[in-house]
C-alpha atoms as a PDB file:
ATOM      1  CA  UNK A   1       0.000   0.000   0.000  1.00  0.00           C
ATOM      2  CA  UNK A   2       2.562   2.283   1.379  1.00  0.00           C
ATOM      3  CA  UNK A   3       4.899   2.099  -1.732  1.00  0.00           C
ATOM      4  CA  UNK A   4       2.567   2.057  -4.365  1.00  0.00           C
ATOM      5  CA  UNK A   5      -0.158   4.246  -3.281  1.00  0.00           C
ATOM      6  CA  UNK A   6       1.601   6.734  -1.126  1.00  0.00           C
ATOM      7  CA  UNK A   7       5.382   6.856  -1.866  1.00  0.00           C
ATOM      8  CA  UNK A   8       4.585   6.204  -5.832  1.00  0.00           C
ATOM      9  CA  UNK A   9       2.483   9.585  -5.660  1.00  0.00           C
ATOM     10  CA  UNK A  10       4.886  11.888  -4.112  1.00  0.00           C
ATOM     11  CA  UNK A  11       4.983  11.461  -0.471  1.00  0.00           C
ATOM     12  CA  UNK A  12       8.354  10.991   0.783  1.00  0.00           C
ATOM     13  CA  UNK A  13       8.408  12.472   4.428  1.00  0.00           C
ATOM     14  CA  UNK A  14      10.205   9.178   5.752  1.00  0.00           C
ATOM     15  CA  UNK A  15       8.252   9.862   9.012  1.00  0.00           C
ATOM     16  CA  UNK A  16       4.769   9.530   7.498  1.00  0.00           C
ATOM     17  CA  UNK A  17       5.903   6.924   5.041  1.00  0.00           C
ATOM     18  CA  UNK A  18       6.931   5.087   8.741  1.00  0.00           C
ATOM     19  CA  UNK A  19       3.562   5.665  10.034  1.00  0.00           C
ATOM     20  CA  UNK A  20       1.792   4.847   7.258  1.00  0.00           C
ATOM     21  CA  UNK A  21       3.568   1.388   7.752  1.00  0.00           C
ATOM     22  CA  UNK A  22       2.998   0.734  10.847  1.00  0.00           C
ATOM     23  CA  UNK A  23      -0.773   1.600  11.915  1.00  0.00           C
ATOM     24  CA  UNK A  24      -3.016  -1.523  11.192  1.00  0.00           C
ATOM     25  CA  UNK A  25      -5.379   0.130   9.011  1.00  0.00           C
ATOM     26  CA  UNK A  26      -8.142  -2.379   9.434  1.00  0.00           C
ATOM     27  CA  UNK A  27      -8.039  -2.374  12.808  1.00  0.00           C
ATOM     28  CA  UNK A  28     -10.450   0.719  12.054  1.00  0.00           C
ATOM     29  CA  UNK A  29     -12.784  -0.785  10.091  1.00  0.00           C
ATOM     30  CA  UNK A  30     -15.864  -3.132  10.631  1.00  0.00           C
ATOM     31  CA  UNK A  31     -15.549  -6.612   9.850  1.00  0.00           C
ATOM     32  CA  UNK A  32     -17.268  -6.284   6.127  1.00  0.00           C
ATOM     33  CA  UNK A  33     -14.512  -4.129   5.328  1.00  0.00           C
ATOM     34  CA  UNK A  34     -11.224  -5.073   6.414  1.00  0.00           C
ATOM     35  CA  UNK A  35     -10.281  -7.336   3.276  1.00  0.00           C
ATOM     36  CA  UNK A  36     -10.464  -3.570   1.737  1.00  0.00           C
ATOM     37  CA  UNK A  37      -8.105  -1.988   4.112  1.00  0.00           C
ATOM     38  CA  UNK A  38      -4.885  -1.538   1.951  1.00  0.00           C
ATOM     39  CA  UNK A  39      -6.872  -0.577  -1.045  1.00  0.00           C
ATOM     40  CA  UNK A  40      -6.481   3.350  -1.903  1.00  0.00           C
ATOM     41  CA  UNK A  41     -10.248   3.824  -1.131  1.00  0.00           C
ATOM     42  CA  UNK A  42     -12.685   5.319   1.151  1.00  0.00           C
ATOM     43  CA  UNK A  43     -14.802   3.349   3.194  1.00  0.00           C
ATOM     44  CA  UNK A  44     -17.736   3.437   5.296  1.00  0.00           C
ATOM     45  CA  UNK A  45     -17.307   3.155   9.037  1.00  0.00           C
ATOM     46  CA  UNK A  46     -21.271   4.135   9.459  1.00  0.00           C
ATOM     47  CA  UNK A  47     -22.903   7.182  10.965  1.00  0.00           C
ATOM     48  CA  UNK A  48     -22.755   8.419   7.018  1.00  0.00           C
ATOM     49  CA  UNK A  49     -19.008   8.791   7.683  1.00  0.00           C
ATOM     50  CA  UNK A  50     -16.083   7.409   6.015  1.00  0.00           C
ATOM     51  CA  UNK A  51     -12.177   6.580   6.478  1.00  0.00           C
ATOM     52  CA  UNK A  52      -9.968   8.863   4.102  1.00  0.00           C
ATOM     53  CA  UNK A  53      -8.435   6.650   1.305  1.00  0.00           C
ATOM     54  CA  UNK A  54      -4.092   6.346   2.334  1.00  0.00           C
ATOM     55  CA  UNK A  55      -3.171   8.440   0.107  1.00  0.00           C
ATOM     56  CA  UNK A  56      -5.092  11.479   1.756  1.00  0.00           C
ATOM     57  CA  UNK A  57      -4.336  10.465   5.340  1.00  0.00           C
ATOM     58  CA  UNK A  58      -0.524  10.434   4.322  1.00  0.00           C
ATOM     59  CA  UNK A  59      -0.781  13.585   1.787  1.00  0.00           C
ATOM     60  CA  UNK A  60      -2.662  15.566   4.614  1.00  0.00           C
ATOM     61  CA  UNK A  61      -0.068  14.618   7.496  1.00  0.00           C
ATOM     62  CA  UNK A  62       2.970  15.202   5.304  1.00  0.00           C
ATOM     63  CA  UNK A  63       1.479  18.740   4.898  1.00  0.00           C
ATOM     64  CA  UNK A  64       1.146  19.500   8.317  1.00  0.00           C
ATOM     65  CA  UNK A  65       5.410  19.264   8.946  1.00  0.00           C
ATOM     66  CA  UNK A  66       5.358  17.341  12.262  1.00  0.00           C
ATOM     67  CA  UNK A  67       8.110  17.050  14.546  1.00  0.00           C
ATOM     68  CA  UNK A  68       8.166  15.117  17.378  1.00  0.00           C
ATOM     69  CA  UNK A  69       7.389  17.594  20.166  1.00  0.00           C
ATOM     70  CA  UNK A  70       4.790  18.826  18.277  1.00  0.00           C
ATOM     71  CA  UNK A  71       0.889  19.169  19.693  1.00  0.00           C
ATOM     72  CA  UNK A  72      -1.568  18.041  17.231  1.00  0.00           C
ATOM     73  CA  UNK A  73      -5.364  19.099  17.174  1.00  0.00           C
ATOM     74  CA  UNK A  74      -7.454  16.564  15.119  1.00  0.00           C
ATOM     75  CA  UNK A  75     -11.255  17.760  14.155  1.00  0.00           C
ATOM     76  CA  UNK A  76     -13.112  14.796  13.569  1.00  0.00           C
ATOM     77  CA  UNK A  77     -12.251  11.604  15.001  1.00  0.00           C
ATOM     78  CA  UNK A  78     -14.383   9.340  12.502  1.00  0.00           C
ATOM     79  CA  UNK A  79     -12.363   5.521  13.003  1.00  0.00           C
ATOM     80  CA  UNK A  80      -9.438   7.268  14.727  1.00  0.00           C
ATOM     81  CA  UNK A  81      -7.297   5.933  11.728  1.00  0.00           C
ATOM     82  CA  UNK A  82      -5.562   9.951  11.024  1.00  0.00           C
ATOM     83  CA  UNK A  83      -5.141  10.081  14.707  1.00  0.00           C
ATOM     84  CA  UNK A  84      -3.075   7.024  15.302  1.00  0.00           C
ATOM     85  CA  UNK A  85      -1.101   7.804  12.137  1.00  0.00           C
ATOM     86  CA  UNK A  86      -0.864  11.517  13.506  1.00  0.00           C
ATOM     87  CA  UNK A  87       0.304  10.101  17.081  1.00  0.00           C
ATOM     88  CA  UNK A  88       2.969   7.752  15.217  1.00  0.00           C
ATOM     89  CA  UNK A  89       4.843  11.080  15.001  1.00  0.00           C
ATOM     90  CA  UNK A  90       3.699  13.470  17.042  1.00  0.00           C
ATOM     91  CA  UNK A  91       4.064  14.264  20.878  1.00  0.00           C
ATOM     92  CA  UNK A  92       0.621  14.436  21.706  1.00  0.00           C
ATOM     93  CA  UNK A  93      -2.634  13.716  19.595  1.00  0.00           C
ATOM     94  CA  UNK A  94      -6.140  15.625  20.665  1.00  0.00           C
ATOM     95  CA  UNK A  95      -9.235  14.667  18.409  1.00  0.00           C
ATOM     96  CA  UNK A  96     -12.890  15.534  18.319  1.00  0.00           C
ATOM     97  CA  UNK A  97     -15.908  13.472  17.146  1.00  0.00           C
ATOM     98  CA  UNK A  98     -19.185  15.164  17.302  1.00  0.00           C
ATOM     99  CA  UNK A  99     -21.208  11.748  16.569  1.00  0.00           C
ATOM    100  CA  UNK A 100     -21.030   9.830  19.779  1.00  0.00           C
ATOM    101  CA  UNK A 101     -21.395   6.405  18.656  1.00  0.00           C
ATOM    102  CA  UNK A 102     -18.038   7.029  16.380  1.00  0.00           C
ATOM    103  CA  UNK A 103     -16.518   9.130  19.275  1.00  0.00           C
ATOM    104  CA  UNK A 104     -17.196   5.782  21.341  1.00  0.00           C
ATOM    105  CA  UNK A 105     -15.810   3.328  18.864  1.00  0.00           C
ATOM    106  CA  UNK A 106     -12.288   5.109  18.123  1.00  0.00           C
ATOM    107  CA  UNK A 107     -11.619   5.535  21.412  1.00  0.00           C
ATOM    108  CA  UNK A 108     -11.810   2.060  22.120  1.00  0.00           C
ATOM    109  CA  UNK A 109      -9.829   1.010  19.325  1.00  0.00           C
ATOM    110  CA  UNK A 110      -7.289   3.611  19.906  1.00  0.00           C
ATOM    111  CA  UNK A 111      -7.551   2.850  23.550  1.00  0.00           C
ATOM    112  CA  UNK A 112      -6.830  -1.256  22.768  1.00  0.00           C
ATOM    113  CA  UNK A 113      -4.059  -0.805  20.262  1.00  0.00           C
ATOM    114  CA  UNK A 114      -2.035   1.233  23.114  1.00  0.00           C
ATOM    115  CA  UNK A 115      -2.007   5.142  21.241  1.00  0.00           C
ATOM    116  CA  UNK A 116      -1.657   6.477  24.787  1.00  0.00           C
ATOM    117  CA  UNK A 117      -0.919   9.940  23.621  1.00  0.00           C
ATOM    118  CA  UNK A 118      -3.994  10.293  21.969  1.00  0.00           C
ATOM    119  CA  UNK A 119      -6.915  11.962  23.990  1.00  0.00           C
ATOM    120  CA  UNK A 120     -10.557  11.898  22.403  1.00  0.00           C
ATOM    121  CA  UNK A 121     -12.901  14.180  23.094  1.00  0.00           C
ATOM    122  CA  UNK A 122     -17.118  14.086  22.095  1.00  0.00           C
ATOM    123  CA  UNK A 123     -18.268  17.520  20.900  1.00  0.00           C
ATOM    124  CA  UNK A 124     -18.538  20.261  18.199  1.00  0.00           C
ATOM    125  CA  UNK A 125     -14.782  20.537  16.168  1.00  0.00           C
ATOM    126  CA  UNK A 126     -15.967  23.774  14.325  1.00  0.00           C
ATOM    127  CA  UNK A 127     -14.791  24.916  18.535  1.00  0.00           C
ATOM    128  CA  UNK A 128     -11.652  23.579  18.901  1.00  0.00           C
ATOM    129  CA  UNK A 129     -10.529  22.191  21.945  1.00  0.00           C
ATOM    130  CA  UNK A 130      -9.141  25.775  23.795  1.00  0.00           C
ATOM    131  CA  UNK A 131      -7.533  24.184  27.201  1.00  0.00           C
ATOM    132  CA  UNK A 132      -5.041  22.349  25.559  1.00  0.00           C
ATOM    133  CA  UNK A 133      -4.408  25.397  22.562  1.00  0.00           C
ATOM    134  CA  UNK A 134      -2.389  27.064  21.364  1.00  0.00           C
ATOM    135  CA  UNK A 135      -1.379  23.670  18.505  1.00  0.00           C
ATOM    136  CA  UNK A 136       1.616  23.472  16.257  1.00  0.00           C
ATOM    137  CA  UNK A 137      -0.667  21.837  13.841  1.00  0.00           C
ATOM    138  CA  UNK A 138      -4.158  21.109  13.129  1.00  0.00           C
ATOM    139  CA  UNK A 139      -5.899  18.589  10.740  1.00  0.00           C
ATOM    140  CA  UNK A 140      -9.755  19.296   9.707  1.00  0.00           C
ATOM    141  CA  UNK A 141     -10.698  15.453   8.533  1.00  0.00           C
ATOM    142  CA  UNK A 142     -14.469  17.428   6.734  1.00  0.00           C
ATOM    143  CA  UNK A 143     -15.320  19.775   4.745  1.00  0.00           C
ATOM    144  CA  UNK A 144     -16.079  23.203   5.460  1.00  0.00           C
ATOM    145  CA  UNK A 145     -16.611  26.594   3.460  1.00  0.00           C
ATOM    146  CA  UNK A 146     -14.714  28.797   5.497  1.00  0.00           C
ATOM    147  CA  UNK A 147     -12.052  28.781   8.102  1.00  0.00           C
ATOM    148  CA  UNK A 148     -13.559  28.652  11.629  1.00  0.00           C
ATOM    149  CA  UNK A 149     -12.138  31.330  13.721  1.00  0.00           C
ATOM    150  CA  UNK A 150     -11.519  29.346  16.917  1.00  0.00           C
ATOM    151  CA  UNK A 151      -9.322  27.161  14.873  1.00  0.00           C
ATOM    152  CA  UNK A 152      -7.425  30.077  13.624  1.00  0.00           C
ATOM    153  CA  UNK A 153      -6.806  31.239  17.131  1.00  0.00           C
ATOM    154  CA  UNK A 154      -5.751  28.215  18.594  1.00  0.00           C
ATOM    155  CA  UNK A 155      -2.908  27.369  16.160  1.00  0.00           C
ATOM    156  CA  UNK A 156       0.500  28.970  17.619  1.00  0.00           C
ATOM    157  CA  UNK A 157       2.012  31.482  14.989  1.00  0.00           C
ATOM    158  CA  UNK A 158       4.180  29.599  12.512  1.00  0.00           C
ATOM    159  CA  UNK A 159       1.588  27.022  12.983  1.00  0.00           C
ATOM    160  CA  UNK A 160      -0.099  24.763   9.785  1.00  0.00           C
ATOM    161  CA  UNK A 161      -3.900  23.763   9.454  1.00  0.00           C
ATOM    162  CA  UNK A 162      -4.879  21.777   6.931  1.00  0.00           C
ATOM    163  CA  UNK A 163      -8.480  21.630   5.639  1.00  0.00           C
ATOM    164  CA  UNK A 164     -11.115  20.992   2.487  1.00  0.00           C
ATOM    165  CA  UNK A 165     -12.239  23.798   1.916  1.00  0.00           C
ATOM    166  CA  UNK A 166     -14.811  25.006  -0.608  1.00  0.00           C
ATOM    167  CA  UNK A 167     -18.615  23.275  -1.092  1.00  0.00           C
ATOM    168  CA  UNK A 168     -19.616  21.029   1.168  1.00  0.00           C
ATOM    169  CA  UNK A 169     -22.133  19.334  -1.093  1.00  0.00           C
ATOM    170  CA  UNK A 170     -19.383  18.203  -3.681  1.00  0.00           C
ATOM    171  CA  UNK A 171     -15.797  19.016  -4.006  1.00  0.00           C
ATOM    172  CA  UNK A 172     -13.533  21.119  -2.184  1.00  0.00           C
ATOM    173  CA  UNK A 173      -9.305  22.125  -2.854  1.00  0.00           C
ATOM    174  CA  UNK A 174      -6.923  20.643   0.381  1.00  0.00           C
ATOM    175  CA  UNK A 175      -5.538  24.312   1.417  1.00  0.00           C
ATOM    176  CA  UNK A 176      -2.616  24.600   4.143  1.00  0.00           C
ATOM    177  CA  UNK A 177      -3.042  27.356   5.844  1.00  0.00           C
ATOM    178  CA  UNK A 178       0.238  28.561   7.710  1.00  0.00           C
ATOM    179  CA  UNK A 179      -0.170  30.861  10.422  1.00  0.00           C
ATOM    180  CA  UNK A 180       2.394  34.047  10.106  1.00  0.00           C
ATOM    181  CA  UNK A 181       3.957  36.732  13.158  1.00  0.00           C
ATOM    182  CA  UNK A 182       1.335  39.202  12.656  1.00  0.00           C
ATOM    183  CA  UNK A 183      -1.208  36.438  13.285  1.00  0.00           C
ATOM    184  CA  UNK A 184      -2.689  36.122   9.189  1.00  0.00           C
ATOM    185  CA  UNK A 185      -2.800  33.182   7.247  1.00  0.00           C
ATOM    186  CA  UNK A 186      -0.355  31.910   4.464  1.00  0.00           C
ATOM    187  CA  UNK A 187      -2.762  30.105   1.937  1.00  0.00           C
ATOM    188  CA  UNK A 188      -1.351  27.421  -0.448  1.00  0.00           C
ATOM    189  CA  UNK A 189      -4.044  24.692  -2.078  1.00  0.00           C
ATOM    190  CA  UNK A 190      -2.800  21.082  -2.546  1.00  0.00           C
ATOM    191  CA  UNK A 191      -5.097  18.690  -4.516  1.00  0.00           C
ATOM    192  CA  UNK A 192      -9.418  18.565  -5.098  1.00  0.00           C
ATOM    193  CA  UNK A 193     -10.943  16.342  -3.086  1.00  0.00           C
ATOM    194  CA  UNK A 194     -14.355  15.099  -1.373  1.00  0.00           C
ATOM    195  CA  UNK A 195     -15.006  14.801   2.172  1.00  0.00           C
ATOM    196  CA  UNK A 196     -18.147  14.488   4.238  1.00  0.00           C
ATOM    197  CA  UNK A 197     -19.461  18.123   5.616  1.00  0.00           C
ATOM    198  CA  UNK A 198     -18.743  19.298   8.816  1.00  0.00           C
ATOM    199  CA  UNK A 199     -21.543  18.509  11.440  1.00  0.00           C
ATOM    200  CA  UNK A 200     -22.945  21.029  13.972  1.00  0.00           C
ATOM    201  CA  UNK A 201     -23.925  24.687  13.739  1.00  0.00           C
ATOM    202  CA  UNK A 202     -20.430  26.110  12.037  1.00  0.00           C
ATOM    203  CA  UNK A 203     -20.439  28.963  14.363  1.00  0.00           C
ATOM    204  CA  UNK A 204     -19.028  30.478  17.451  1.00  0.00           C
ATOM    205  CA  UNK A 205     -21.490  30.675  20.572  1.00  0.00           C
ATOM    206  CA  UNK A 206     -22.954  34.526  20.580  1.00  0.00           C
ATOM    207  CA  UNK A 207     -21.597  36.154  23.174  1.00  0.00           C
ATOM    208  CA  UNK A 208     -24.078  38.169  25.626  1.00  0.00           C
ATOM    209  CA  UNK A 209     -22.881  41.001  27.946  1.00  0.00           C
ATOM    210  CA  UNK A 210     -23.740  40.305  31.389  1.00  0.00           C
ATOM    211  CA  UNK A 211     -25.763  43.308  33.516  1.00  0.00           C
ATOM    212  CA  UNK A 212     -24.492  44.417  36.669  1.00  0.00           C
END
């Protein structure tokens, strides 16, 4: 899989190709689907969601420029597939899965295949996760049409996000957004793709002036 969908297509980050190697990619899928894991495919894993096809998981990472002391913020959980990959290389992994009975599942799996610095978390990504911010690098796993301004805020400057971004009804372009000094956003797009949309209300909670 690793050499002839991933390393054949231009990925060559020796970490990620490592990674790639090494997490048991049907571990994260249901028993109908395993004989598919190495294929370069997406898959169901139910709830309407799917597991990104290797070549995205490993594409998306590579982009992202992880060292090893590096904190990693992962919106949407789905199998937990991109997280173990992500915690293969990185210090710490923190994921969020709005649709419980996924949330539930991936951290199990993660849980029994011993990605200890992983920590899961059920709620609404578009938020972020602002206790353990500001991240070196964040991964949005679903599509969105615009960059939500928590995540921007909780990426340290010199930072990278990586998201689809454009319709979420069809396709979207992979952008990499890297986060400058004066706090504004390099854009670069990748490839076109097709994830699943973002769930929950895409929006920050209104804010309302208390009286005194």
């Amino acid at each position: 899989m690793v050499k002839n969908q991933v390393e054949a297509r231009g990925v060559k980050d020796p970490s990620v190709l490592r990674a790639m190697r090494e997490v048991p990619r049907e571990e994260f899928l249901s028993e109908p689907y395993k004989k598919f894991a190495y294929e370069d495919s997406a898959l169901p894993i139910g709830e309407g969601q799917t597991i990104s096809q290797p070549y995205i998981v490993a594409l998306m990472t590579e982009a992202l420029r992880i060292q090893e002391k590096d904190r990693v913020l992962e919106i949407g959980t789905g199998s937990g597939y991109q997280a173990a990959v992500l915690a293969k290389i990185a210090k710490e992994v923190y994921t969020i899965e709005i649709l419980e009975p996924l949330y539930r599942r991936a951290t199990e799996t993660l849980k029994r295949l011993g990605y200890d610095n992983v920590l899961t978390k059920l709620g609404d990504g578009y938020l972020g996760w602002e206790e353990h911010a500001p991240f070196d690098a964040i991964i949005v796993t679903c599509a969105v049409d615009h960059v939500p301004k928590p995540l921007e805020r909780q990426l340290k400057a010199g930072g990278r996000l990586v998201i689809p971004l454009g319709s979420e009804a069809s396709y979207q372009n992979l952008v990499l957004l890297t986060k400058l000094p004066d706090g504004s956003l390099m854009q670069e797009t990748l490839v076109p793709v097709a994830f699943v949309p973002m769930l929950g209300p895409k929006k920050e909670p209104e804010q309302t002036e208390e009286k005194k």
